[in-house]
N, C-alpha and C. Protein backbone atom coordinates (compact mmCIF):
# COMPACT_ATOMS: atom_id res chain seq x y z
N UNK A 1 0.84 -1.18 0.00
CA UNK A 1 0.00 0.00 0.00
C UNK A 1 0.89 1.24 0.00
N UNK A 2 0.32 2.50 -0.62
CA UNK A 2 1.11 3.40 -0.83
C UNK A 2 0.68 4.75 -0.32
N UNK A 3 0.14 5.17 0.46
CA UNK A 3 -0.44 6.67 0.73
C UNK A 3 -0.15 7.79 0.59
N UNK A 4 -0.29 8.53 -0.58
CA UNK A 4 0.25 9.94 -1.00
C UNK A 4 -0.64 10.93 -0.38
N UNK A 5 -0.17 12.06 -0.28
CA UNK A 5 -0.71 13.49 0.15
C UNK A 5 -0.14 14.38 -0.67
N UNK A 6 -1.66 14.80 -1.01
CA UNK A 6 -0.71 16.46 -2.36
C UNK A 6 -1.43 16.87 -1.72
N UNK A 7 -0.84 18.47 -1.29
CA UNK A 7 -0.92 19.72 -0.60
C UNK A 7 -2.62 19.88 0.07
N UNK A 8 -1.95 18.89 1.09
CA UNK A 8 -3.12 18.92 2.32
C UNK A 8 -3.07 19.97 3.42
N UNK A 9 -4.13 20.37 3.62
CA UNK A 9 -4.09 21.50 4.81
C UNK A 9 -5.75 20.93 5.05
N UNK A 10 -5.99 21.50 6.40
CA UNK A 10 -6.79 21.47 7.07
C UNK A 10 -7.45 22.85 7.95
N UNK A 11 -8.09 23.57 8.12
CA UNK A 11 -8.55 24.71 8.90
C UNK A 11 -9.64 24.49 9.50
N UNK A 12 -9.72 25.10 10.78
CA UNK A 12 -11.19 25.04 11.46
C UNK A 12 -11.71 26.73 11.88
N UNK A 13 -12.63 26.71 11.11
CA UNK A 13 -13.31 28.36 11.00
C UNK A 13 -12.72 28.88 10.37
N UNK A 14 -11.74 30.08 10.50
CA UNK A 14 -11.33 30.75 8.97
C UNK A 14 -9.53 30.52 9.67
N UNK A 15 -9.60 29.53 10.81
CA UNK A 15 -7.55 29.41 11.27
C UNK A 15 -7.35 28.04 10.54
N UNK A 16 -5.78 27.96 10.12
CA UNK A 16 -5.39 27.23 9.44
C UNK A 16 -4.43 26.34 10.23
N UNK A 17 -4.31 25.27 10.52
CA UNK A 17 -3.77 24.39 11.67
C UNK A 17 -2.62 24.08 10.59
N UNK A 18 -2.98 23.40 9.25
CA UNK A 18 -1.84 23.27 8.97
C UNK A 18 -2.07 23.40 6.98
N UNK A 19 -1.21 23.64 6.40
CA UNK A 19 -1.17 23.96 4.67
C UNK A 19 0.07 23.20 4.21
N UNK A 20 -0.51 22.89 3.11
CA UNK A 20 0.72 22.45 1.95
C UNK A 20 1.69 21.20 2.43
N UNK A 21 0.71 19.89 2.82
CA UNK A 21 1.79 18.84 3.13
C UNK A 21 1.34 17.99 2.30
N UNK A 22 3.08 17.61 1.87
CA UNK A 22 3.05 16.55 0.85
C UNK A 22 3.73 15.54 1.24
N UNK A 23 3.66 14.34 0.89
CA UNK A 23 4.19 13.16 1.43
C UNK A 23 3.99 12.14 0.93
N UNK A 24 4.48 10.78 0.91
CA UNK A 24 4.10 9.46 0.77
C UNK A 24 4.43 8.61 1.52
N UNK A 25 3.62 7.70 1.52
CA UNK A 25 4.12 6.95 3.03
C UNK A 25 3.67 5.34 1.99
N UNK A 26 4.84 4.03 2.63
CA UNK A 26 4.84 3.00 1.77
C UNK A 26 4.68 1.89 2.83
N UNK A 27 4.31 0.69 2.55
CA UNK A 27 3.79 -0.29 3.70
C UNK A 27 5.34 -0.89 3.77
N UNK A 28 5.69 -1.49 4.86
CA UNK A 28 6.66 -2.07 5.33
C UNK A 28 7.75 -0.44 5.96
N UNK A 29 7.37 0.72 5.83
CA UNK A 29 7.44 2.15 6.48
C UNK A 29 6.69 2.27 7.77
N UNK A 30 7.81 3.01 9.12
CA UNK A 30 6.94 3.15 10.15
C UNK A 30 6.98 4.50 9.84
N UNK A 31 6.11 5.04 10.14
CA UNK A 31 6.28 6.88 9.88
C UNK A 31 5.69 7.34 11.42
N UNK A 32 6.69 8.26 12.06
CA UNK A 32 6.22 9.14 12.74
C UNK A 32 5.27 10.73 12.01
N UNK A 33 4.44 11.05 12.89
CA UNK A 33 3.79 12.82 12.72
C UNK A 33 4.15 12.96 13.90
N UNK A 34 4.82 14.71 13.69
CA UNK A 34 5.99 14.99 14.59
C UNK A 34 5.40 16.48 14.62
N UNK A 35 5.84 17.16 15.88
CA UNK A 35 4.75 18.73 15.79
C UNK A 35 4.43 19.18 17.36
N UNK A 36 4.71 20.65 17.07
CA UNK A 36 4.14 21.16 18.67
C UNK A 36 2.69 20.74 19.09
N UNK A 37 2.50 20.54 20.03
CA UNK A 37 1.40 20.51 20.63
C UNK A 37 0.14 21.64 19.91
N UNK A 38 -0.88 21.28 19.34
CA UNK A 38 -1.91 22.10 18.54
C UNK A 38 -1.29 22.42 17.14
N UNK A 39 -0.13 21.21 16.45
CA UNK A 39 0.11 21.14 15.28
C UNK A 39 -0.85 20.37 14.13
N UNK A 40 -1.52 19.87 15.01
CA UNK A 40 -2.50 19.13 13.99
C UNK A 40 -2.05 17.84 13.89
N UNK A 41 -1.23 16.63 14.41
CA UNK A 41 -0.61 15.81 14.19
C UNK A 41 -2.14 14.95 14.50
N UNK A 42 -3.11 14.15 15.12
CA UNK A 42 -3.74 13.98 15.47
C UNK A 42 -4.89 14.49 14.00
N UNK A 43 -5.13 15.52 13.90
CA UNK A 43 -5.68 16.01 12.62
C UNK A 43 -5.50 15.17 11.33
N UNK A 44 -4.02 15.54 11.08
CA UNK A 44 -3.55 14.81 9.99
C UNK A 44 -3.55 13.55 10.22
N UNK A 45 -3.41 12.85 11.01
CA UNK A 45 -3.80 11.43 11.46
C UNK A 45 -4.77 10.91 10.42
N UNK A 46 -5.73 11.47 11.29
CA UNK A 46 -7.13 10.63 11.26
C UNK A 46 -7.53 11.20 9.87
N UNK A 47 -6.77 12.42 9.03
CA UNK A 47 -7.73 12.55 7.37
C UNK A 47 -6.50 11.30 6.50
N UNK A 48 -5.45 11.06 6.97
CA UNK A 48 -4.69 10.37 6.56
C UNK A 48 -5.80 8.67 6.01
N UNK A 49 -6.29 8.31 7.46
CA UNK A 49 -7.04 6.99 7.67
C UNK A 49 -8.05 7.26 7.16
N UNK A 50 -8.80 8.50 6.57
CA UNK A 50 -9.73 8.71 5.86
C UNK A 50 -11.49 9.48 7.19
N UNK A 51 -10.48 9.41 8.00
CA UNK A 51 -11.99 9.83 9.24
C UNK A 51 -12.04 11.62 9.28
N UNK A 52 -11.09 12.46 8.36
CA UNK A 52 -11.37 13.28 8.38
C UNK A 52 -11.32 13.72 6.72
N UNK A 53 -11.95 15.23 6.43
CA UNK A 53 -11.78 15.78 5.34
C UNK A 53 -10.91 16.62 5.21
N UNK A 54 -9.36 16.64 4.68
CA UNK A 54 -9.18 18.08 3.97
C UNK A 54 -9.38 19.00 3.83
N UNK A 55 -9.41 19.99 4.33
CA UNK A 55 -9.85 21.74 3.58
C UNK A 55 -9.15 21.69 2.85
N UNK A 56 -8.30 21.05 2.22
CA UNK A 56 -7.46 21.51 0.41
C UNK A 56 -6.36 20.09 0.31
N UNK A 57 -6.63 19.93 -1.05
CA UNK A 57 -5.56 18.80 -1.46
C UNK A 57 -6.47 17.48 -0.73
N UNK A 58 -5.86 16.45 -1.66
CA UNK A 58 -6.19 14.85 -1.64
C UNK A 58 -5.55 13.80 -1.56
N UNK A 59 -5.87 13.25 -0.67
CA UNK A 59 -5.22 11.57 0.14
C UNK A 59 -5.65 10.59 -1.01
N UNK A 60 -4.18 10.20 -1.56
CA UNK A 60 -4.73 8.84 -2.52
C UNK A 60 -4.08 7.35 -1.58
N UNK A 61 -4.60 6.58 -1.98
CA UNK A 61 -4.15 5.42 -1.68
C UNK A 61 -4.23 4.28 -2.71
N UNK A 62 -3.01 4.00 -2.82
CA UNK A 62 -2.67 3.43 -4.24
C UNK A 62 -3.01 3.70 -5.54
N UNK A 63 -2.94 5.45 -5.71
CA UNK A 63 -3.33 6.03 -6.30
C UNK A 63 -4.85 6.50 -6.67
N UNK A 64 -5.60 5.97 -6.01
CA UNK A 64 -7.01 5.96 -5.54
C UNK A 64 -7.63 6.90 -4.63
N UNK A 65 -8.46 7.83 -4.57
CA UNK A 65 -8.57 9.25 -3.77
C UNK A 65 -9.62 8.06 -2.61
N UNK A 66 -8.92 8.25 -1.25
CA UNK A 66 -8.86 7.64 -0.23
C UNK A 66 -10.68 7.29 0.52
N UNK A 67 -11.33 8.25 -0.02
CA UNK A 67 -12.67 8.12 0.28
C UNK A 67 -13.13 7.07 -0.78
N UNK A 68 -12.36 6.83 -1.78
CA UNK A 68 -13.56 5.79 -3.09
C UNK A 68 -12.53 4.55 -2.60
N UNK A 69 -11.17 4.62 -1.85
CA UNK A 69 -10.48 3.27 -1.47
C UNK A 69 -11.13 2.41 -0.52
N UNK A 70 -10.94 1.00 -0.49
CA UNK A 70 -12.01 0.44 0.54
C UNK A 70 -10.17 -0.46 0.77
N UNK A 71 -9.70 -0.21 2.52
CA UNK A 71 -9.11 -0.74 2.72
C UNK A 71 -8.71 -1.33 4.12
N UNK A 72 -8.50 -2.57 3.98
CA UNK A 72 -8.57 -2.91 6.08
C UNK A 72 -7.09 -2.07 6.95
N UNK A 73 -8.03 -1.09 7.92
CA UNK A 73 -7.04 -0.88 8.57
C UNK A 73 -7.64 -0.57 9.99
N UNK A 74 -7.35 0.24 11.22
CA UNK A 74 -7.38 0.42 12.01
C UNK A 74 -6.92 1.74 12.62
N UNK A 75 -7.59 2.37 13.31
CA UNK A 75 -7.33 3.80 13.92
C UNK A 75 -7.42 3.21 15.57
N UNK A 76 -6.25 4.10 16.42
CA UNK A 76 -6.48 3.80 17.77
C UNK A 76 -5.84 5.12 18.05
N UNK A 77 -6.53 5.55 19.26
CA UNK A 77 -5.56 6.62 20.36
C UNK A 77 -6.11 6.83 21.75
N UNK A 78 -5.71 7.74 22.29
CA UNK A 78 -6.74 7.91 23.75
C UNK A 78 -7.88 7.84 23.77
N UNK A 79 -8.30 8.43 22.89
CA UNK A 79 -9.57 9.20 22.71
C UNK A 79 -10.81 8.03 21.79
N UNK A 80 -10.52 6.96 21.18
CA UNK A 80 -11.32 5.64 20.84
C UNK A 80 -11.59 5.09 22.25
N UNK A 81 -12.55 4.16 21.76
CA UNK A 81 -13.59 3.90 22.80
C UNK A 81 -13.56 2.34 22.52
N UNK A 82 -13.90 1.30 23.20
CA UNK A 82 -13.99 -0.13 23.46
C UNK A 82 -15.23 -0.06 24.00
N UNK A 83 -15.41 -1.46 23.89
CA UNK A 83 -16.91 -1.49 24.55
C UNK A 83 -16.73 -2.08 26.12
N UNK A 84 -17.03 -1.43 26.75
CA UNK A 84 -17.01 -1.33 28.59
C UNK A 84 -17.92 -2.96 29.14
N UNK A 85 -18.96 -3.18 27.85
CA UNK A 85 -20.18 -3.83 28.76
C UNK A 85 -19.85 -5.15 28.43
N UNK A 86 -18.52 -5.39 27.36
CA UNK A 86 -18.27 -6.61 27.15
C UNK A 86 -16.95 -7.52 27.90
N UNK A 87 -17.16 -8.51 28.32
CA UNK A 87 -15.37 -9.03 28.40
C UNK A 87 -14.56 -8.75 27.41
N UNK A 88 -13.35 -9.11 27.44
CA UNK A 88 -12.18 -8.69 26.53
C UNK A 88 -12.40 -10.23 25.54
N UNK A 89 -12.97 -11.42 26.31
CA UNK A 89 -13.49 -12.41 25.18
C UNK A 89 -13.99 -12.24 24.23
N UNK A 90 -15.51 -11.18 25.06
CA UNK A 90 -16.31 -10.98 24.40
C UNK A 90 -16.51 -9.92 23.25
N UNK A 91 -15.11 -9.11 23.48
CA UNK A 91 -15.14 -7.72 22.95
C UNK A 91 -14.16 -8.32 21.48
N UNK A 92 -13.72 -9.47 21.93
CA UNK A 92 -12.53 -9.84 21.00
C UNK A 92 -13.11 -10.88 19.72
N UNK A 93 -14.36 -12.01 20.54
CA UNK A 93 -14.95 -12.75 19.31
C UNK A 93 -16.30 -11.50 18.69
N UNK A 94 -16.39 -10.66 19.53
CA UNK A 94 -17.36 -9.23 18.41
C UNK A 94 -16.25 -8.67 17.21
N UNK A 95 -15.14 -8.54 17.65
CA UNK A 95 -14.24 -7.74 16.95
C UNK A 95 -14.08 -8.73 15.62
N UNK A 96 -13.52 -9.87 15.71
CA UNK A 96 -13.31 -11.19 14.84
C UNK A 96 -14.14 -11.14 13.86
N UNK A 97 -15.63 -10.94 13.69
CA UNK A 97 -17.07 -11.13 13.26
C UNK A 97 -16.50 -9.69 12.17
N UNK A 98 -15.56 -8.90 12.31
CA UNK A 98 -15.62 -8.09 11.01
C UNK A 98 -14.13 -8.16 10.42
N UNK A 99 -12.97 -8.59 11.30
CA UNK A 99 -11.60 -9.04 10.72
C UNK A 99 -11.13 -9.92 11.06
N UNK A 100 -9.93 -10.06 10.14
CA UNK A 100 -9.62 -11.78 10.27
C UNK A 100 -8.68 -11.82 11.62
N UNK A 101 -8.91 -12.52 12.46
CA UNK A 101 -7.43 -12.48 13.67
C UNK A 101 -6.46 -13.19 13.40
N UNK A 102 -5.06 -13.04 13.54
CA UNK A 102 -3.82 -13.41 12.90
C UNK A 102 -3.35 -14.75 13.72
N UNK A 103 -4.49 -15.09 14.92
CA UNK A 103 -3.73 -15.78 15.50
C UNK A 103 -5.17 -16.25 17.11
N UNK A 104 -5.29 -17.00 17.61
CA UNK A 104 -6.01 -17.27 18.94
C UNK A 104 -6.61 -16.39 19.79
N UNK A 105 -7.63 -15.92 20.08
CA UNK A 105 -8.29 -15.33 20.90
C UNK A 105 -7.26 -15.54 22.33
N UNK A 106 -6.81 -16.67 23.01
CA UNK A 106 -6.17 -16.36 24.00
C UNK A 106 -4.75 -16.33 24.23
N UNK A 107 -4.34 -16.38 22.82
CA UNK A 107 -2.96 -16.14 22.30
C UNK A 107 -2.84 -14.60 22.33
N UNK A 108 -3.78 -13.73 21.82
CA UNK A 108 -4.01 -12.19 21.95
C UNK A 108 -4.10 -11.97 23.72
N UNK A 109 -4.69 -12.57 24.60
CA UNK A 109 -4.94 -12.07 25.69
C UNK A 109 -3.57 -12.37 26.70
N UNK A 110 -3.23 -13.34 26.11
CA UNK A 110 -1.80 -13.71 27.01
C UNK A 110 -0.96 -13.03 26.79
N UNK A 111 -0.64 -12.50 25.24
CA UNK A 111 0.63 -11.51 24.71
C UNK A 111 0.21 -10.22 25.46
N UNK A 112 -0.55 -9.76 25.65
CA UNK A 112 -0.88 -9.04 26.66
C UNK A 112 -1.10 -8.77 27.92
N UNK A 113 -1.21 -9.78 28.59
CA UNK A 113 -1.42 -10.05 29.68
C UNK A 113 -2.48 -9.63 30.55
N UNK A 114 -4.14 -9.48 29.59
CA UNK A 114 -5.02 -9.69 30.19
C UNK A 114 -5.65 -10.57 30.43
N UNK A 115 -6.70 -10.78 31.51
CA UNK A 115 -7.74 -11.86 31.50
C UNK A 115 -9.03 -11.34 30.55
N UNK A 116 -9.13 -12.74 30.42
CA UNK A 116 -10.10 -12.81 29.10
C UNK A 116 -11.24 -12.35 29.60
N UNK A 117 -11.72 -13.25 30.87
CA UNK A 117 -13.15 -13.04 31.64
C UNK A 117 -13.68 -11.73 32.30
N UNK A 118 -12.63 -10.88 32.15
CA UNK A 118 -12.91 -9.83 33.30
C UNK A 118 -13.69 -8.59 32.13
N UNK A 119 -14.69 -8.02 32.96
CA UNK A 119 -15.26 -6.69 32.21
C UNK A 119 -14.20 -5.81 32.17
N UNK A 120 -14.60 -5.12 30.74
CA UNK A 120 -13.31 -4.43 30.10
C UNK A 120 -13.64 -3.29 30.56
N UNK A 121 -14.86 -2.32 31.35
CA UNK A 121 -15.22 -1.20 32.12
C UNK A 121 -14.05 -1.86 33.62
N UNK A 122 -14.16 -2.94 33.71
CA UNK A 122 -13.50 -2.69 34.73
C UNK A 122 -11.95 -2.24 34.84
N UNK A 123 -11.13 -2.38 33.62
CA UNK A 123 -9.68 -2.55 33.03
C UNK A 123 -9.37 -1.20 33.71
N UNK A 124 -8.03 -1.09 33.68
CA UNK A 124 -7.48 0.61 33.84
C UNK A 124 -7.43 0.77 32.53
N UNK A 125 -6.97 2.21 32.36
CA UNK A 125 -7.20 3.01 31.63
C UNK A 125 -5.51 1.93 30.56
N UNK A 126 -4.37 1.80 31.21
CA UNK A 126 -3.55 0.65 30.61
C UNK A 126 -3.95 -0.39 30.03
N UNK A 127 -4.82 -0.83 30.78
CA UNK A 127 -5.40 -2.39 30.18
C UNK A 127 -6.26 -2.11 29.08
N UNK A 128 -7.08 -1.20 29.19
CA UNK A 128 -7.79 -0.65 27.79
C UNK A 128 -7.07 -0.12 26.71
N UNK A 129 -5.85 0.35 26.91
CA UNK A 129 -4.59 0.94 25.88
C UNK A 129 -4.65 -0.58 25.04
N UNK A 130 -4.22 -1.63 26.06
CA UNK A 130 -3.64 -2.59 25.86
C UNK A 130 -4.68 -3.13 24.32
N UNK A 131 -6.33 -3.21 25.25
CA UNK A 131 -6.92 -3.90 24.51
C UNK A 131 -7.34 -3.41 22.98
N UNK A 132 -6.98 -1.83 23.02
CA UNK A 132 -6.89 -1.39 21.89
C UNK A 132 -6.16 -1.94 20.64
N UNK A 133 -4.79 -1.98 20.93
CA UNK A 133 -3.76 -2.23 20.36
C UNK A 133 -3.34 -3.68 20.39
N UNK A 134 -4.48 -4.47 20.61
CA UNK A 134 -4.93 -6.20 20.28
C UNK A 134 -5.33 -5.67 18.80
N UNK A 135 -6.00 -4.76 18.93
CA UNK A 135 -7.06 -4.63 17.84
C UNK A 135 -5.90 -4.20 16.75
N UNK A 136 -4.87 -3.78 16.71
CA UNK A 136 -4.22 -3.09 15.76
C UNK A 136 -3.18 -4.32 15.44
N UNK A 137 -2.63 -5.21 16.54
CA UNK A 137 -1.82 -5.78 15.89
C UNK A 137 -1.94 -7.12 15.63
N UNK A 138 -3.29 -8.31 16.56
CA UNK A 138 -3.47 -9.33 16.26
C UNK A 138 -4.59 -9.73 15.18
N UNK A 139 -4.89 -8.98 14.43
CA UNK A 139 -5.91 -8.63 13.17
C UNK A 139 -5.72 -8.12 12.07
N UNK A 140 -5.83 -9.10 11.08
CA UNK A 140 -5.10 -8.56 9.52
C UNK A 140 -5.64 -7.28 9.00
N UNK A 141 -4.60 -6.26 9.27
CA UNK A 141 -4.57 -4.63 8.91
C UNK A 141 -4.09 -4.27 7.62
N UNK A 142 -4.36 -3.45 7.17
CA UNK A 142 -3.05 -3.31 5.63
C UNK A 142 -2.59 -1.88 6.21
N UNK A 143 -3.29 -1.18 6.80
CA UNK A 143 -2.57 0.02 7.64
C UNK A 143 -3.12 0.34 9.12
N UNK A 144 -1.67 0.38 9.73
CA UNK A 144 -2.33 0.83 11.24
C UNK A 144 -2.31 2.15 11.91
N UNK A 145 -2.95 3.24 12.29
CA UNK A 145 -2.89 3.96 12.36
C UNK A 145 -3.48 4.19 13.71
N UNK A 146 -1.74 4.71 14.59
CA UNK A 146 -1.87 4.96 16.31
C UNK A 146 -1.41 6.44 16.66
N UNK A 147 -2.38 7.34 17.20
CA UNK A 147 -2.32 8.51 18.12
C UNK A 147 -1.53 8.61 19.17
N UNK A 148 -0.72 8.25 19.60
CA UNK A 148 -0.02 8.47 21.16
C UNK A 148 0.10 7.02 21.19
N UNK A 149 0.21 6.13 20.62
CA UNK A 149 -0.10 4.83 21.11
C UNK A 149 0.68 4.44 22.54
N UNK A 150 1.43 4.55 23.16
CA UNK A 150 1.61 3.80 24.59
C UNK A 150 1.29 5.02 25.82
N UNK A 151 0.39 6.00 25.38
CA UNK A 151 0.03 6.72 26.33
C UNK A 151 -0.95 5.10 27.89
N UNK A 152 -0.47 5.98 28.72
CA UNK A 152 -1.28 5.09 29.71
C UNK A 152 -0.41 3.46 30.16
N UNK A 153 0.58 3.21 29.41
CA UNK A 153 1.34 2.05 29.37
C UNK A 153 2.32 1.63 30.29
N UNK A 154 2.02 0.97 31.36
CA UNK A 154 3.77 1.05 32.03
C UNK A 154 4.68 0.41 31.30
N UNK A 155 5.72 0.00 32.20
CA UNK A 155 6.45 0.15 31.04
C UNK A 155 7.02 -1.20 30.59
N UNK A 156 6.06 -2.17 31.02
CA UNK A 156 5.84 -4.04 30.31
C UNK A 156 5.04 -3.29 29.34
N UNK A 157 3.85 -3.00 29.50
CA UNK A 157 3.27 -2.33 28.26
C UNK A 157 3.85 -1.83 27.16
N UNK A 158 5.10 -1.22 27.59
CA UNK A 158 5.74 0.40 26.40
C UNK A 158 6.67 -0.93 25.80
N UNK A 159 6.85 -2.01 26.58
CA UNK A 159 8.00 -2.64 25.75
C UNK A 159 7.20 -4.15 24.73
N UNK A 160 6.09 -4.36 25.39
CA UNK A 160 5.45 -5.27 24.55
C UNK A 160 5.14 -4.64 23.00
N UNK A 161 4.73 -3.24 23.27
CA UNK A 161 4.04 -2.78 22.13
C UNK A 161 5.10 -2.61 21.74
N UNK A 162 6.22 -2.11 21.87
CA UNK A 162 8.09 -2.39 21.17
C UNK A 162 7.93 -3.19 20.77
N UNK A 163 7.85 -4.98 21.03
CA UNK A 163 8.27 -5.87 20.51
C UNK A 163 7.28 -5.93 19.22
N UNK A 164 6.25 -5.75 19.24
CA UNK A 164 4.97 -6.03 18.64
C UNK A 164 5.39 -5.45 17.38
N UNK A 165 6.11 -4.14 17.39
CA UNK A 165 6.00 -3.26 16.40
C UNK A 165 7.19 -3.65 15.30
N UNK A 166 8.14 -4.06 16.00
CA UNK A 166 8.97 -4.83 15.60
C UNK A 166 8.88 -6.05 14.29
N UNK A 167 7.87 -6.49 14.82
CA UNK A 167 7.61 -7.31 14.34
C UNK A 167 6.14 -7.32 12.63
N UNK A 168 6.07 -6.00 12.84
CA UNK A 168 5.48 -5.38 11.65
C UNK A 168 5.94 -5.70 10.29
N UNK A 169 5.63 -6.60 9.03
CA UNK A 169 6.26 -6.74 7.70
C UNK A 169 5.89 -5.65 7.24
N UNK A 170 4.80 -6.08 6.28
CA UNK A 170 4.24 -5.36 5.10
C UNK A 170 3.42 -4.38 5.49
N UNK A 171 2.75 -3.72 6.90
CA UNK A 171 1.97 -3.22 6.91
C UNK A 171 2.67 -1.62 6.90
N UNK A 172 1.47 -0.82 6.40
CA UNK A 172 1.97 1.06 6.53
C UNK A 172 2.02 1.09 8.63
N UNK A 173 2.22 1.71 9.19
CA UNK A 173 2.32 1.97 9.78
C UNK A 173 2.28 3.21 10.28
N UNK A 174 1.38 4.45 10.82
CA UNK A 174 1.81 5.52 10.93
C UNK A 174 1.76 5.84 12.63
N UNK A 175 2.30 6.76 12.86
CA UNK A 175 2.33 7.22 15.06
C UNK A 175 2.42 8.65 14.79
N UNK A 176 1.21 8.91 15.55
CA UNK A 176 1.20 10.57 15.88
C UNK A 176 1.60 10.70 17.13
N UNK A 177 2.71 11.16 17.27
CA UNK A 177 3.51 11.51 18.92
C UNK A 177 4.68 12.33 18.88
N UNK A 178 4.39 13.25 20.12
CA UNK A 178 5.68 13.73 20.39
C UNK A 178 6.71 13.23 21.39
N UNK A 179 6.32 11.58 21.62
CA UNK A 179 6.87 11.26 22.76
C UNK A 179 8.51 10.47 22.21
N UNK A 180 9.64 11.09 22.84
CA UNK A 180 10.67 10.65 22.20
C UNK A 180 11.42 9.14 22.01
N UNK A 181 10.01 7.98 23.03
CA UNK A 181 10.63 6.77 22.72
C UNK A 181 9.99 6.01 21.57
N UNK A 182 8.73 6.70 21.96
CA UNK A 182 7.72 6.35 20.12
C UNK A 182 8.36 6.33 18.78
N UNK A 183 9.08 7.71 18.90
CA UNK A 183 9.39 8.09 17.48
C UNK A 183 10.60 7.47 17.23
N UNK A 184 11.82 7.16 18.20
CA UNK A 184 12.61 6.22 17.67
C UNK A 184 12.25 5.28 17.18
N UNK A 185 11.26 4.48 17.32
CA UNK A 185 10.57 3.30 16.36
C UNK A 185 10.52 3.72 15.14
N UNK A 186 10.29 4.80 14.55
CA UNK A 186 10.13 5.24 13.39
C UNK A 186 11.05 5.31 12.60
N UNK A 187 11.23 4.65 10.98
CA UNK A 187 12.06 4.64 9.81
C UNK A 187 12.18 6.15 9.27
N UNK A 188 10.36 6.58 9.18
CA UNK A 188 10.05 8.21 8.55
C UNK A 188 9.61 9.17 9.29
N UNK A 189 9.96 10.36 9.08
CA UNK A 189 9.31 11.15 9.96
C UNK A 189 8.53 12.41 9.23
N UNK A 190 7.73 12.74 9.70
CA UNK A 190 6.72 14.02 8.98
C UNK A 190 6.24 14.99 10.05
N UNK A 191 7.29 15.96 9.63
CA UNK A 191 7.16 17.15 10.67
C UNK A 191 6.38 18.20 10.60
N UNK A 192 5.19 18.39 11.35
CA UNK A 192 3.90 19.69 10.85
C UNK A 192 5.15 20.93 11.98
């Protein structure tokens, strides 16, 4: 997969967060978005994955303008939501029912080191990071796309999701963070 950007900007009301970014980003690429705080990194994120619109310029994907592309991927950050009322079983054979899992329902819960049975309202705010980022890496993605991803993580967490990432082939990969152990993971970087 290939994700181009010709001269994307974004504005909200008549202020301009960010203009004129161009880029390409290629699968088996980890790419950091890199940027002061209220750079739009988070912005550009999510029009990247297609959950937002552009105020100018167009996201292709594989040369394909990103809204007519139909492609499996995944968005995660603080701010996504899990479902509270289910177990992590239960949240995990719901999840299954729309992508393929790469591997065992309790093969995912062990690499993580949750219990399967327990309500996922009950998880910390870590364990829900965690169960997010089941979703991003034990489920066939063609792009994954993470906001802050080890916000909330101690630091078995910060190093599982290390290993995990590691272990990424073919997929795009993108991380919106300014956090400086995130972005060493990163091959590319894209600075707003």
């Amino acid at each position: 997969m290939i994700i181009t950007g010709e001269d994307i900007g974004k504005k909200f009301g008549k202020t301009w967060i960010f203009r004129n970014q161009n880029f390409e980003i290629q699968s088996g690429e980890i790419t950091s978005i890199t940027g002061k705080n209220g750079s739009g990194k988070s912005t550009l994120l999510q029009i990247i994955a297609g959950y937002l619109t552009p105020s100018q310029g167009t996201i292709y994907a594989n040369g394909d303008q990103i809204d007519e592309q139909k492609h499996h991927s995944v968005f995660i950050g603080p701010y996504t939501e899990v479902i509270e009322e289910f177990t992590l079983k239960e949240f995990l054979n719901f999840h299954q029912q729309f992508k393929k899992p790469v591997c065992s329902i309790e093969e995912m819960a062990n690499s993580a080191s949750l219990p399967l049975d327990k309500m996922i309202g009950d998880f910390s705010t870590g364990m829900k990071q965690r169960t997010k980022l089941i979703t991003a890496f034990f489920f066939e993605n063609d792009a994954i796309f993470m906001d802050e991803p080890t916000s909330n993580l101690d630091d078995e967490g910060f190093q599982w999701w290390k290993d995990l990432l590691k272990k990424i082939d073919q997929r795009l990969v993108i991380i919106a963070s300014n956090d400086q152990e995130e972005i060493k993971c990163c091959s590319k970087q894209l600075n707003l």
